[in-house]
PDB file of N, CA and C in Angstrom:
ATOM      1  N   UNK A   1       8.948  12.552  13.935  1.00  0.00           N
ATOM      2  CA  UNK A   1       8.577  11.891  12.690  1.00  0.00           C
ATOM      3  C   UNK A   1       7.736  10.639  12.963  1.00  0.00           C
ATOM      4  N   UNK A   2       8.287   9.800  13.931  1.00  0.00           N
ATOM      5  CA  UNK A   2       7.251   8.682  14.577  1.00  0.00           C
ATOM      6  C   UNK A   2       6.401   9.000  14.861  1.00  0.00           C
ATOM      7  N   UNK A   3       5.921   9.910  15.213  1.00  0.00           N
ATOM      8  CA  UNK A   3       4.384  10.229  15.712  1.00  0.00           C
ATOM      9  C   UNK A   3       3.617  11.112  14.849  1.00  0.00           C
ATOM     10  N   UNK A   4       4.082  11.667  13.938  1.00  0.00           N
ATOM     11  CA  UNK A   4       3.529  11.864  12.561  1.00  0.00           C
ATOM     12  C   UNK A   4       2.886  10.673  11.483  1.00  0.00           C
ATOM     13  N   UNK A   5       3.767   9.795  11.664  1.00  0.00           N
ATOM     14  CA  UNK A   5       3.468   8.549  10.795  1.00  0.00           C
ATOM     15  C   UNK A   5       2.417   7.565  11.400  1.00  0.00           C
ATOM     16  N   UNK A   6       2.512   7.889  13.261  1.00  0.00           N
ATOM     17  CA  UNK A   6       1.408   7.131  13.795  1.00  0.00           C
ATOM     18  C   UNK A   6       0.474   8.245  13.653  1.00  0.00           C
ATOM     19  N   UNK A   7      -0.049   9.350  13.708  1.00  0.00           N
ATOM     20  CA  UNK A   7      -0.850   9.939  13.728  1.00  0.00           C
ATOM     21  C   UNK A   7      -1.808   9.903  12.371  1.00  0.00           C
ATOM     22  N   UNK A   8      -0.895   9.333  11.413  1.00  0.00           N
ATOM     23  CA  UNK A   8      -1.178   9.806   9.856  1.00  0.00           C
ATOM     24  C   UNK A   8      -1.854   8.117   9.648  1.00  0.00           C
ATOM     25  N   UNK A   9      -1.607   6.775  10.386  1.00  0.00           N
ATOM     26  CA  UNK A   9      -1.937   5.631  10.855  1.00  0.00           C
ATOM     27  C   UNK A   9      -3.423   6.068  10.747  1.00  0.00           C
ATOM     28  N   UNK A  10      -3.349   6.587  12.199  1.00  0.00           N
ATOM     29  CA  UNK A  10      -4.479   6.569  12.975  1.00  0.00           C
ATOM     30  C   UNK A  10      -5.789   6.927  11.943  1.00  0.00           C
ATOM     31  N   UNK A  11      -5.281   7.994  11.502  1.00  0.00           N
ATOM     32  CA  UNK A  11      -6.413   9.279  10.409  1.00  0.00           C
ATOM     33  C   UNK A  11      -6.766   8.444   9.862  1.00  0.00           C
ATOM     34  N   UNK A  12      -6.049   7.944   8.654  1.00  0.00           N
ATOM     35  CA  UNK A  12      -6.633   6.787   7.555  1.00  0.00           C
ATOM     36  C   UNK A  12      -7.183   5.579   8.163  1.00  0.00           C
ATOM     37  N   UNK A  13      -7.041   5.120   9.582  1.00  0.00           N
ATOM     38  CA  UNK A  13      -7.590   3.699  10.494  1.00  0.00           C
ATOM     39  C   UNK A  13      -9.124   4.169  10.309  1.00  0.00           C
ATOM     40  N   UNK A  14      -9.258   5.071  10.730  1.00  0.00           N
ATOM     41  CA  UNK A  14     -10.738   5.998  11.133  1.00  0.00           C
ATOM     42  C   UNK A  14     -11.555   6.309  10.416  1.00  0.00           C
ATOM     43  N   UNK A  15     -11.016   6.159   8.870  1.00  0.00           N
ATOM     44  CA  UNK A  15     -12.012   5.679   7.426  1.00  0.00           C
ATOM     45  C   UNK A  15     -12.872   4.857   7.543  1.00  0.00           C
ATOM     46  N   UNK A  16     -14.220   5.025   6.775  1.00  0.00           N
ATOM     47  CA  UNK A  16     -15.436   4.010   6.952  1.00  0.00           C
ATOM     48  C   UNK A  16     -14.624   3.349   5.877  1.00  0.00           C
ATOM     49  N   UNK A  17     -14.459   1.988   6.649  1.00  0.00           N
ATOM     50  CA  UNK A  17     -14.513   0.758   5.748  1.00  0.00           C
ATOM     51  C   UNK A  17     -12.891   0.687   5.127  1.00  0.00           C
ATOM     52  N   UNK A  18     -11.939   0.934   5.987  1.00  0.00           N
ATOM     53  CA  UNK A  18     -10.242   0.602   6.256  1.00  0.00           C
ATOM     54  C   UNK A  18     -10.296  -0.467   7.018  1.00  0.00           C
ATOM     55  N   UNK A  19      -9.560  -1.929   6.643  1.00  0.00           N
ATOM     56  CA  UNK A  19      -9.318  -2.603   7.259  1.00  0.00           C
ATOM     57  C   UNK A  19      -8.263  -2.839   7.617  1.00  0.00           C
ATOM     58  N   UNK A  20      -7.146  -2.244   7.252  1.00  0.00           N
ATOM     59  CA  UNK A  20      -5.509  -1.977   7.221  1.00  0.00           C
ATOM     60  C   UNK A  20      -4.781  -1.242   6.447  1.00  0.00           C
ATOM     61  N   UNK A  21      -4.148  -1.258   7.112  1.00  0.00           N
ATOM     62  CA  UNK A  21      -2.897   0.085   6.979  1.00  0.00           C
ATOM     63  C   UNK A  21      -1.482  -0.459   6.900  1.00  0.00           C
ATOM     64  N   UNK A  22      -0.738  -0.624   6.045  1.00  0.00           N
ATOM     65  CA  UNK A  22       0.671  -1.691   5.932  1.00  0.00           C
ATOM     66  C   UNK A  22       1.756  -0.602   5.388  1.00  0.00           C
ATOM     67  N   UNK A  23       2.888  -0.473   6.265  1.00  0.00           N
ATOM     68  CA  UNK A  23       3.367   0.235   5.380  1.00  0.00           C
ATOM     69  C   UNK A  23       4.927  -0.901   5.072  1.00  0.00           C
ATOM     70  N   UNK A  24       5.854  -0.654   4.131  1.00  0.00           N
ATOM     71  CA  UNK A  24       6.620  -1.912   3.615  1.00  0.00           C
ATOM     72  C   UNK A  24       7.673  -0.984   3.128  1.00  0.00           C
ATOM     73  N   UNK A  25       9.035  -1.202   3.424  1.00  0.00           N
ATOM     74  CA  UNK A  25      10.100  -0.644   3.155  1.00  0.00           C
ATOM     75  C   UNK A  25      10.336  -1.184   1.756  1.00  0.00           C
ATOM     76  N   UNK A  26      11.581  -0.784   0.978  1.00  0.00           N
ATOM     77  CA  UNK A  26      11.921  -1.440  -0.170  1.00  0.00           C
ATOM     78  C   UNK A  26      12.415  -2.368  -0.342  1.00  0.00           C
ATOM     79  N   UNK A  27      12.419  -2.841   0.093  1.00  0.00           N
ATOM     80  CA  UNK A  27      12.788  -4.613   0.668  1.00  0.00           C
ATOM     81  C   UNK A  27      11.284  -5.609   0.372  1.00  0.00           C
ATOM     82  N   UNK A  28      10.463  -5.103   0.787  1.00  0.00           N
ATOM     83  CA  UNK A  28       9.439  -5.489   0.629  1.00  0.00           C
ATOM     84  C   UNK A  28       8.762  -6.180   2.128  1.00  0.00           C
ATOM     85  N   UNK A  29       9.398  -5.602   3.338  1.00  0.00           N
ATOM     86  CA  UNK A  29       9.116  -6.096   4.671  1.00  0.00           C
ATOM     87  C   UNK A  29       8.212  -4.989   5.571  1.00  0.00           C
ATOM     88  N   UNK A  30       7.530  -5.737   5.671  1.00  0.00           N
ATOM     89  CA  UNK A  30       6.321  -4.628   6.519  1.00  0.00           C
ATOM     90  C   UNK A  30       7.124  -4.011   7.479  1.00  0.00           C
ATOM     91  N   UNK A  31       7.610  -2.780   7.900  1.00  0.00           N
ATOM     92  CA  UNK A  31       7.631  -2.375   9.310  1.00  0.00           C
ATOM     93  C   UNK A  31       7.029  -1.508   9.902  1.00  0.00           C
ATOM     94  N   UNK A  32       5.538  -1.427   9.410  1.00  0.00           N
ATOM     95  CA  UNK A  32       4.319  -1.088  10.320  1.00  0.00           C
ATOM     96  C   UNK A  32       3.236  -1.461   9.946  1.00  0.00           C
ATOM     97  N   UNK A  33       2.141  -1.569  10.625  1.00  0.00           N
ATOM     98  CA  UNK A  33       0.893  -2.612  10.285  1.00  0.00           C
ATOM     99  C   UNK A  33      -0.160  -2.413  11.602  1.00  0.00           C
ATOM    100  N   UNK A  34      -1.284  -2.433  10.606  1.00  0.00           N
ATOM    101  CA  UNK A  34      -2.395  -2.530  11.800  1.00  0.00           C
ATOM    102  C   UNK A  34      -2.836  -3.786  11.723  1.00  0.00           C
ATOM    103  N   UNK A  35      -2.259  -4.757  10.879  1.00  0.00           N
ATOM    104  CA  UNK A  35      -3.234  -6.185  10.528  1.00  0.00           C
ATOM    105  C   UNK A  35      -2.023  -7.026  11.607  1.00  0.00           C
ATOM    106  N   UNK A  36      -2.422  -8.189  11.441  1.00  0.00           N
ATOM    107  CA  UNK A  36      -1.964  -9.182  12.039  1.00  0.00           C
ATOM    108  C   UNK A  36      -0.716  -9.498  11.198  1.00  0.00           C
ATOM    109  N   UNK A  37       0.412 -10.313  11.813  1.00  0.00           N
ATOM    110  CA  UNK A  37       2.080 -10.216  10.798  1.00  0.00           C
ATOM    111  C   UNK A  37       1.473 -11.108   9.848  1.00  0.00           C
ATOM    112  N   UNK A  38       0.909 -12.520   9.601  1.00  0.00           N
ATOM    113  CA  UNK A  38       0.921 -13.182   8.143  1.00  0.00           C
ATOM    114  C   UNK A  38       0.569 -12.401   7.600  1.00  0.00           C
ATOM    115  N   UNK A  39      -0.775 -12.063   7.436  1.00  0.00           N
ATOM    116  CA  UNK A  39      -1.651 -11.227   6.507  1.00  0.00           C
ATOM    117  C   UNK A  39      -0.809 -10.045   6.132  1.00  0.00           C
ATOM    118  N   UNK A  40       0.512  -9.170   7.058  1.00  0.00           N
ATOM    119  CA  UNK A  40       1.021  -7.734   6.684  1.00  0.00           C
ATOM    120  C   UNK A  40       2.009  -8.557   5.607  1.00  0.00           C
ATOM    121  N   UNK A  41       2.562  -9.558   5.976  1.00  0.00           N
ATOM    122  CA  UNK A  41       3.965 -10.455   4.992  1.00  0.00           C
ATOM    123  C   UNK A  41       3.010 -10.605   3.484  1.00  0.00           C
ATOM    124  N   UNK A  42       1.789 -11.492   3.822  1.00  0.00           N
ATOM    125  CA  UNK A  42       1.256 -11.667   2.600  1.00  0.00           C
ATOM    126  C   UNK A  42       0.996 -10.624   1.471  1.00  0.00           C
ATOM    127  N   UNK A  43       0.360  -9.431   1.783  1.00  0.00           N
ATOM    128  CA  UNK A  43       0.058  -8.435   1.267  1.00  0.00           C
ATOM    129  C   UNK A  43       1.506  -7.751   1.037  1.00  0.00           C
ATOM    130  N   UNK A  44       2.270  -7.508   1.684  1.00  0.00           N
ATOM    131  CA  UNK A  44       3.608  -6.707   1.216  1.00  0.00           C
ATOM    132  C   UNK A  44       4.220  -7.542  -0.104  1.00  0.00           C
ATOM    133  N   UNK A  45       4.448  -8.439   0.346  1.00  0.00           N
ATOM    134  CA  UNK A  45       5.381  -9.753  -0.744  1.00  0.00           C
ATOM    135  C   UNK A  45       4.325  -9.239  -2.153  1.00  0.00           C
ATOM    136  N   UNK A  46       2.844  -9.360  -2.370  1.00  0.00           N
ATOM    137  CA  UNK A  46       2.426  -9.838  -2.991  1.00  0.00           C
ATOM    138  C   UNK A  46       2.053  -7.969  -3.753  1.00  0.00           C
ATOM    139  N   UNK A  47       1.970  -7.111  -2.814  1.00  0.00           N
ATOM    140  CA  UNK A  47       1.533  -5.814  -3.502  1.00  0.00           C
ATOM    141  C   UNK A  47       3.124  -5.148  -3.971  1.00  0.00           C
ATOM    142  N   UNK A  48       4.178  -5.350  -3.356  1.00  0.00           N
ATOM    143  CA  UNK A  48       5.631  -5.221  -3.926  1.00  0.00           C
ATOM    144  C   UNK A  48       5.920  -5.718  -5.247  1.00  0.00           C
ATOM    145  N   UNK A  49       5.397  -6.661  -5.973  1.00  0.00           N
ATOM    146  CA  UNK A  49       5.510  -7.333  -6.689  1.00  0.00           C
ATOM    147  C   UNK A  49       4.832  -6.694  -7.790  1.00  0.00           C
ATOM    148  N   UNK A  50       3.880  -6.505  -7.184  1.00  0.00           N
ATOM    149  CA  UNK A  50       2.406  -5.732  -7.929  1.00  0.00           C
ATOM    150  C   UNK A  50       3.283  -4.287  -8.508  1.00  0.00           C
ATOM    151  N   UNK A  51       3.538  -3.843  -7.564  1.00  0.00           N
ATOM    152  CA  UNK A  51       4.052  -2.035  -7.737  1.00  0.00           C
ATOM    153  C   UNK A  51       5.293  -1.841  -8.594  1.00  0.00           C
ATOM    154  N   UNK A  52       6.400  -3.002  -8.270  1.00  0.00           N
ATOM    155  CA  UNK A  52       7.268  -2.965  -9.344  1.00  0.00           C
ATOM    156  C   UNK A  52       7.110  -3.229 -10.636  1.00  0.00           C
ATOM    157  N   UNK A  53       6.450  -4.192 -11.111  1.00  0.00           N
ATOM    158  CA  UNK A  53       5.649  -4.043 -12.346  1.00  0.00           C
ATOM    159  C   UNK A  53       5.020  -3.089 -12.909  1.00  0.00           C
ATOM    160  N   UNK A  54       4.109  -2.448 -12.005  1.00  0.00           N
ATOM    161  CA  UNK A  54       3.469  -1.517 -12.284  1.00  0.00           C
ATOM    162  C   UNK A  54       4.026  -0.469 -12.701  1.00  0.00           C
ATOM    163  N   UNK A  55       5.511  -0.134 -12.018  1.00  0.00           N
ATOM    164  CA  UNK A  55       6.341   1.022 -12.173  1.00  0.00           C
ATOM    165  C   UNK A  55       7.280   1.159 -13.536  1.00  0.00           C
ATOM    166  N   UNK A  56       7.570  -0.586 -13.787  1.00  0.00           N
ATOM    167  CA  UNK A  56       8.184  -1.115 -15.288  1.00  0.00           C
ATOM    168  C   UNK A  56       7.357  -0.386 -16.432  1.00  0.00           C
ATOM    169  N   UNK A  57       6.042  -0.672 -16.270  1.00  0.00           N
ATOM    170  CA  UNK A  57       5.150  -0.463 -17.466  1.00  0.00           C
ATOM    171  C   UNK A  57       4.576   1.152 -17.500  1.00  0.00           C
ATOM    172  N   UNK A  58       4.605   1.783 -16.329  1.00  0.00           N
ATOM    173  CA  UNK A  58       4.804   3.147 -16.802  1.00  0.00           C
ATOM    174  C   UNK A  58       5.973   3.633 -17.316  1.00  0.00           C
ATOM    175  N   UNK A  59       6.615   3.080 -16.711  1.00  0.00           N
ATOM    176  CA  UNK A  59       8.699   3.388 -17.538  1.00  0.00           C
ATOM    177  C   UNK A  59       8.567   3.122 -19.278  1.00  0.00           C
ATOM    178  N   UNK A  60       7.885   1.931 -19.143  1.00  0.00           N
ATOM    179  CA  UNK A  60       8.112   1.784 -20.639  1.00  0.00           C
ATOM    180  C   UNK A  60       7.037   2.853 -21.583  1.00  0.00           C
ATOM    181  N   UNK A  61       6.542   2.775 -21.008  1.00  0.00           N
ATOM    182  CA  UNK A  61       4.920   3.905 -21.979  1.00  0.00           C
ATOM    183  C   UNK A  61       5.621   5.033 -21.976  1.00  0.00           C
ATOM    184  N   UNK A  62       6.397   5.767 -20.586  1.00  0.00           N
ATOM    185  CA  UNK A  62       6.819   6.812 -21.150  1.00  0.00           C
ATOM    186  C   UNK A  62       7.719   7.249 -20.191  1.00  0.00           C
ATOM    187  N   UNK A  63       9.276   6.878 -20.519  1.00  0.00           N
ATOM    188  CA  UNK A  63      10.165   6.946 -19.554  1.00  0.00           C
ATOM    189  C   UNK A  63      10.539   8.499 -18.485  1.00  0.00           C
ATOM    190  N   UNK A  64       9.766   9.663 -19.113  1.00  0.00           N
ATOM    191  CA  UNK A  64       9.688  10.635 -18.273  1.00  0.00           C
ATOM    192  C   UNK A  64       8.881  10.262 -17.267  1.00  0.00           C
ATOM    193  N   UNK A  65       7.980   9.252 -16.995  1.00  0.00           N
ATOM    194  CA  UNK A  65       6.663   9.258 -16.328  1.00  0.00           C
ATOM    195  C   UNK A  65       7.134   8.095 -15.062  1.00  0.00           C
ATOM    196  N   UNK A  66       6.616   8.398 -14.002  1.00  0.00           N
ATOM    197  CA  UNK A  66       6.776   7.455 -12.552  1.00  0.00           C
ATOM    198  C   UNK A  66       5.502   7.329 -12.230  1.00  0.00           C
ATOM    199  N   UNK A  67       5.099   6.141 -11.504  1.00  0.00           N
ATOM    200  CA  UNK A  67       3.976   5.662 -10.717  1.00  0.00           C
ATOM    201  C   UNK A  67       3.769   6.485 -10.013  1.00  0.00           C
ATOM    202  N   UNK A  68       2.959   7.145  -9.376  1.00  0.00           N
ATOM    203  CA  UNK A  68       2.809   8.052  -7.935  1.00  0.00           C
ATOM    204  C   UNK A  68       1.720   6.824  -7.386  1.00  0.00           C
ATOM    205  N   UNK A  69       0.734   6.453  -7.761  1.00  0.00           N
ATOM    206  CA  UNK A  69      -0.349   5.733  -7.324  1.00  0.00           C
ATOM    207  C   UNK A  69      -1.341   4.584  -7.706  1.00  0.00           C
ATOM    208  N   UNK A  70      -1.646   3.576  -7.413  1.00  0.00           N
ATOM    209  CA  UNK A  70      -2.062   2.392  -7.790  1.00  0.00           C
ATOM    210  C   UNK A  70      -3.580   1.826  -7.021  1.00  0.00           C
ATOM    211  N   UNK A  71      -4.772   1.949  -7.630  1.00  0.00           N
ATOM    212  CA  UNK A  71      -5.879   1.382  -6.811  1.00  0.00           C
ATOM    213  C   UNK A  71      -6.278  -0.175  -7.888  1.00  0.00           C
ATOM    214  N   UNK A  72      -6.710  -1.086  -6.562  1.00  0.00           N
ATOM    215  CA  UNK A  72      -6.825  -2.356  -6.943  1.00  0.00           C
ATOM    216  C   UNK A  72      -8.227  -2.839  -6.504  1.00  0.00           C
ATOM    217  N   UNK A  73      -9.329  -2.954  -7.131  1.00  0.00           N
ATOM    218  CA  UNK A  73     -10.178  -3.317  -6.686  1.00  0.00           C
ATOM    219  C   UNK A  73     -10.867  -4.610  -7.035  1.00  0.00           C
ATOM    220  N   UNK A  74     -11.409  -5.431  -6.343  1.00  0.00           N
ATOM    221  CA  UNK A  74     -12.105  -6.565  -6.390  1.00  0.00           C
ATOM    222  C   UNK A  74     -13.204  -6.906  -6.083  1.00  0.00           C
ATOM    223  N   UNK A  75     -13.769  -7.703  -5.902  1.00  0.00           N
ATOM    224  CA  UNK A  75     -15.254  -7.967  -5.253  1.00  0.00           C
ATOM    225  C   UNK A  75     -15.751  -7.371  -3.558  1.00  0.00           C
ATOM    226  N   UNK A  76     -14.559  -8.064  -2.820  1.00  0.00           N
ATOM    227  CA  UNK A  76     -14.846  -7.873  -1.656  1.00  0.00           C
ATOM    228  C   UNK A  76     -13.660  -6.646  -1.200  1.00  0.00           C
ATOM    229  N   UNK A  77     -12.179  -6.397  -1.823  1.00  0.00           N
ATOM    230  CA  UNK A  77     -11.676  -5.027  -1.430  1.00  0.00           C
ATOM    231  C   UNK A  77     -10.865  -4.485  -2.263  1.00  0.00           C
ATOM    232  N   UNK A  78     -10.878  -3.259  -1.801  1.00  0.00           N
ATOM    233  CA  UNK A  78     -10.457  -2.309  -2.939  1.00  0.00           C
ATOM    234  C   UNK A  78      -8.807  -1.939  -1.973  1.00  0.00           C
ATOM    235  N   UNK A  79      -7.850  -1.987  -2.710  1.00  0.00           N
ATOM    236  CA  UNK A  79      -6.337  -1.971  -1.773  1.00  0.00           C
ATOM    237  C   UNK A  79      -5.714  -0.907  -3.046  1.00  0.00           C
ATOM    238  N   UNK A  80      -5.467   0.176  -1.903  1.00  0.00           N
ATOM    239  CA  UNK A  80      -4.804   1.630  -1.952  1.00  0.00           C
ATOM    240  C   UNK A  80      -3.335   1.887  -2.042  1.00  0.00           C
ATOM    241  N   UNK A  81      -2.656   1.863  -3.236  1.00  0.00           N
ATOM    242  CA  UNK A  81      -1.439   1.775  -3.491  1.00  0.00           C
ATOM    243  C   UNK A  81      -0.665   3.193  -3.381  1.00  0.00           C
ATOM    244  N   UNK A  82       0.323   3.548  -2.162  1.00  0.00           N
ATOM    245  CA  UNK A  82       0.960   4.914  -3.132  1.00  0.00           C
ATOM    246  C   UNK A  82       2.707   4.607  -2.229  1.00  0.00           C
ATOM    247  N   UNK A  83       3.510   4.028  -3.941  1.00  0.00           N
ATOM    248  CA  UNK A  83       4.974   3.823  -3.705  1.00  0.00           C
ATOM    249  C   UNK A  83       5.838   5.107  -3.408  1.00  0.00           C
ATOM    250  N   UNK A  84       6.695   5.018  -2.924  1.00  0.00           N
ATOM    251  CA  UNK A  84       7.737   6.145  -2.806  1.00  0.00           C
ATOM    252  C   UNK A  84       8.866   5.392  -3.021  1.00  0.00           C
ATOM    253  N   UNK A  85       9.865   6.723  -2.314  1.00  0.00           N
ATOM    254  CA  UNK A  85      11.045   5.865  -3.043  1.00  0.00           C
ATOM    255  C   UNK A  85      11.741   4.719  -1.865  1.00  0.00           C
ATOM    256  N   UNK A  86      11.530   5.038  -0.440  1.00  0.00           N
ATOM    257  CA  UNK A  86      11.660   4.167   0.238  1.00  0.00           C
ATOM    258  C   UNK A  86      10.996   3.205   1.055  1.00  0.00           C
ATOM    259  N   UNK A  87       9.431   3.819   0.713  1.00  0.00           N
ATOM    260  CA  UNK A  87       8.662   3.064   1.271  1.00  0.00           C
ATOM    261  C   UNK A  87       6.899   3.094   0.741  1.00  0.00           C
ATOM    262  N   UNK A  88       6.196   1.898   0.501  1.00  0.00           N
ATOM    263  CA  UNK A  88       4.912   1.766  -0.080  1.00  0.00           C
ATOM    264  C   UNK A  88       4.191   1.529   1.010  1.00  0.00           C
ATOM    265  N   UNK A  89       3.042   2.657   0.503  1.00  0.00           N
ATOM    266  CA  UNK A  89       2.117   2.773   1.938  1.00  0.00           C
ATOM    267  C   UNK A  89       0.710   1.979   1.161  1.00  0.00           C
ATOM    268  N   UNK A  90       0.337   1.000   1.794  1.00  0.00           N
ATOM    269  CA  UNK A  90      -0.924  -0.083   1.616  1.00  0.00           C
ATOM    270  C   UNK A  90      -2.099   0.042   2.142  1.00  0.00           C
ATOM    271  N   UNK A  91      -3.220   0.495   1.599  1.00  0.00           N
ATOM    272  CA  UNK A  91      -4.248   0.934   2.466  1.00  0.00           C
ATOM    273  C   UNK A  91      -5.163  -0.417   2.029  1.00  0.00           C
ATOM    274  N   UNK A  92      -5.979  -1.747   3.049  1.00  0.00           N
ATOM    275  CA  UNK A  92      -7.048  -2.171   2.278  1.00  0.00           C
ATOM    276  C   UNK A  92      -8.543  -1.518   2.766  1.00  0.00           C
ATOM    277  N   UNK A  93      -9.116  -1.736   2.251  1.00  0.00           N
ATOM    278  CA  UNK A  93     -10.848  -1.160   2.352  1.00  0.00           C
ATOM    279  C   UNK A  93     -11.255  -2.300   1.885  1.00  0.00           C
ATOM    280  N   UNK A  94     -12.522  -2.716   3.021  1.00  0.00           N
ATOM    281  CA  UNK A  94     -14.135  -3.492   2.496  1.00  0.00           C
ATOM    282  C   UNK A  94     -14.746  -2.558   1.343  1.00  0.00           C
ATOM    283  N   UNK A  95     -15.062  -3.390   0.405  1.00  0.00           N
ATOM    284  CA  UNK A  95     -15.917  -2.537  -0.996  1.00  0.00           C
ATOM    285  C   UNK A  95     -17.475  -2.814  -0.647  1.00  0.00           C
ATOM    286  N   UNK A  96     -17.531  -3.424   0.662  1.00  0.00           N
ATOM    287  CA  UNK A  96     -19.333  -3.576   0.764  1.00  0.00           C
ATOM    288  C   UNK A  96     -20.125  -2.783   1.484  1.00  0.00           C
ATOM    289  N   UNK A  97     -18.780  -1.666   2.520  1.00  0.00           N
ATOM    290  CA  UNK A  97     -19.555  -0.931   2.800  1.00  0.00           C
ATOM    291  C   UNK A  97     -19.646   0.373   2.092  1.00  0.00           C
TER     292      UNK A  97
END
């Protein structure tokens, strides 16, 4: 299974224009990362936050309905949301290339 999850790392690393790969238990603590630890803490804390909300307001629109997926884009990156139930996998991308 570890080497599925690094392999599955690697694939999405190898995207034009991936700058990280975070993945964050439900806790909201990175325990895998291609970025450096502040930047994986910053982004987990701050996209956890993001996703539970996100998951509230599909609940409320229509309580049969769950999040599967979340894209966030900005000027400089576009960050690849897809929650599960034990763990949110964080993809960011440069939007300039």
């Amino acid at each position: 299974m570890a080497t599925e999850v690094e392999d599955t790392i690697k694939r999405i690393q190898a995207h034009k224009g991936v700058m990280g790969v975070i993945i964050v238990n439900h806790e909201g603590i990175p325990i895998k990362s291609s970025l450096d630890n502040a930047t994986s803490v910053l982004y987990s804390g701050l996209i956890g936050q993001l996703t539970e909300k996100a998951k509230n307001v599909v609940r409320e629109m229509d309580t049969t309905n769950e999040l599967t997926f979340l894209r966030l884009r900005s000027r400089r990156h576009e960050i690849l949301i897809a929650p599960d139930r034990e763990f949110i996998l964080i993809v960011i991308q440069n939007t300039s290339d």
